[in-house]
Protein backbone atom coordinates (compact mmCIF):
# COMPACT_ATOMS: atom_id res chain seq x y z
CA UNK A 1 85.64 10.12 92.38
CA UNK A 2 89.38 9.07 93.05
CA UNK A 3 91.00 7.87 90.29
CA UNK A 4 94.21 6.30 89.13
CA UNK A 5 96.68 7.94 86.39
CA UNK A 6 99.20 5.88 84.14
CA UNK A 7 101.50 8.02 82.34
CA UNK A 8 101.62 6.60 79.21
CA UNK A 9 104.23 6.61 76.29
CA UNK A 10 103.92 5.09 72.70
CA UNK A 11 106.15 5.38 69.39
CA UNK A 12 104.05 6.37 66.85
CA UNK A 13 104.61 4.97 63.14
CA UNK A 14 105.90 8.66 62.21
CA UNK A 15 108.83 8.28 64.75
CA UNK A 16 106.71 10.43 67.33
CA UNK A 17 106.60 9.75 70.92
CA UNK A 18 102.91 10.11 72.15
CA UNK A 19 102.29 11.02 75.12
CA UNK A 20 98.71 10.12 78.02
CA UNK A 21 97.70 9.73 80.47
CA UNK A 22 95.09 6.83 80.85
CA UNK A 23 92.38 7.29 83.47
CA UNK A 24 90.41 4.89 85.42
CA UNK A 25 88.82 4.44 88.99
CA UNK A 26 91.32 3.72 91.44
CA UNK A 27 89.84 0.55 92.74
CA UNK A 28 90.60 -1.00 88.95
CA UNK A 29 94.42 -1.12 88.81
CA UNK A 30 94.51 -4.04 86.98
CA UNK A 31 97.85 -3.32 84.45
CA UNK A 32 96.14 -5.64 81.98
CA UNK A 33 93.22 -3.95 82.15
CA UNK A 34 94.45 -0.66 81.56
CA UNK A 35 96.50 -1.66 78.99
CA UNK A 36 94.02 -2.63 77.27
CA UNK A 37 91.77 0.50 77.39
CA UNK A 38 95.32 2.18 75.40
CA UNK A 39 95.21 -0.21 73.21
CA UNK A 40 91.22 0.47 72.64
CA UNK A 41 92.07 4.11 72.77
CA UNK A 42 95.50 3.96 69.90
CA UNK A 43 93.32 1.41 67.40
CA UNK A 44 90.60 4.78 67.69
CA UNK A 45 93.74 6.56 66.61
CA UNK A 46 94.20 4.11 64.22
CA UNK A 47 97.94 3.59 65.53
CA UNK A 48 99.26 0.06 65.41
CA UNK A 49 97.33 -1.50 69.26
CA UNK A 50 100.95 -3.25 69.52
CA UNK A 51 102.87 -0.36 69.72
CA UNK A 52 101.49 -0.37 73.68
CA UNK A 53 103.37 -2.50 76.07
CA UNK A 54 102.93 -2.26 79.63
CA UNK A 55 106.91 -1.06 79.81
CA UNK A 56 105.59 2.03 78.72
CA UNK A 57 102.39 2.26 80.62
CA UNK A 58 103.05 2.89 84.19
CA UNK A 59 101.11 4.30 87.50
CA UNK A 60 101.82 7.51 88.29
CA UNK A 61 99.57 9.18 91.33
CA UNK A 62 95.83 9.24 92.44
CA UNK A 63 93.70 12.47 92.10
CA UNK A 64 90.76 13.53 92.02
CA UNK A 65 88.73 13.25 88.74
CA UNK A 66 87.12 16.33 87.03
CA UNK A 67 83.01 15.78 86.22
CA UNK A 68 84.21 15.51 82.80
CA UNK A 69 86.59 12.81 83.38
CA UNK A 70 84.28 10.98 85.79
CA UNK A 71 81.66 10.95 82.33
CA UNK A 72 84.07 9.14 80.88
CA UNK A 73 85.12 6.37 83.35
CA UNK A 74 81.24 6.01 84.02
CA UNK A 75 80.29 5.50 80.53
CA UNK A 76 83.52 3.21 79.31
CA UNK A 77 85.58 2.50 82.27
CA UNK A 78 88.51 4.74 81.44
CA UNK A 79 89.11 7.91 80.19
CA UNK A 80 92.07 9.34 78.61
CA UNK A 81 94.02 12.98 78.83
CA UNK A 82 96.01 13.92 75.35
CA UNK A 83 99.66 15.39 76.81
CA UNK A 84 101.86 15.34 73.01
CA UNK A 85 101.34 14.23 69.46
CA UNK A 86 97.95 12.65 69.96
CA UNK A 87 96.49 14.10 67.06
């Protein structure tokens, strides 16, 4: 499966910067759409869902998703990779 990466970026309510990268199929772009899985994916965090704006969420590249990663997308439509201070 090809998918599509947005490098993502979010100030967390510690004065972190998070970093990740949201995954999703490359044939759903949509920026609203993505934003929206973040936004799913910080309130799971349980990280202010506003702290995402689409500024900060960008595309990046296509590649080629691991079986792991393909799981993901198949089961919720996105899938997300933890880069810095996602925990």
């Amino acid at each position: 499966m090809q998918i599509a990466v947005f490098d993502t970026y979010v100030r967390r309510p510690d004065g972190r910067r998070m970093h990740f990268d949201i995954l999703v199929p490359n044939t759903n772009r949509d920026q609203a759409t993505v934003t929206a899985f973040g936004r799913a994916y910080l309130a799971s965090k349980n990280i202010p869902a506003d702290t995402l704006v689409s500024e900060e969420c960008r595309f990046c590249h296509f590649e080629s998703a691991s079986a792991e990663v393909e799981q993901d997308i198949l089961r919720a439509g996105y899938s997300i990779l933890e880069m810095q201070n996602c925990d």
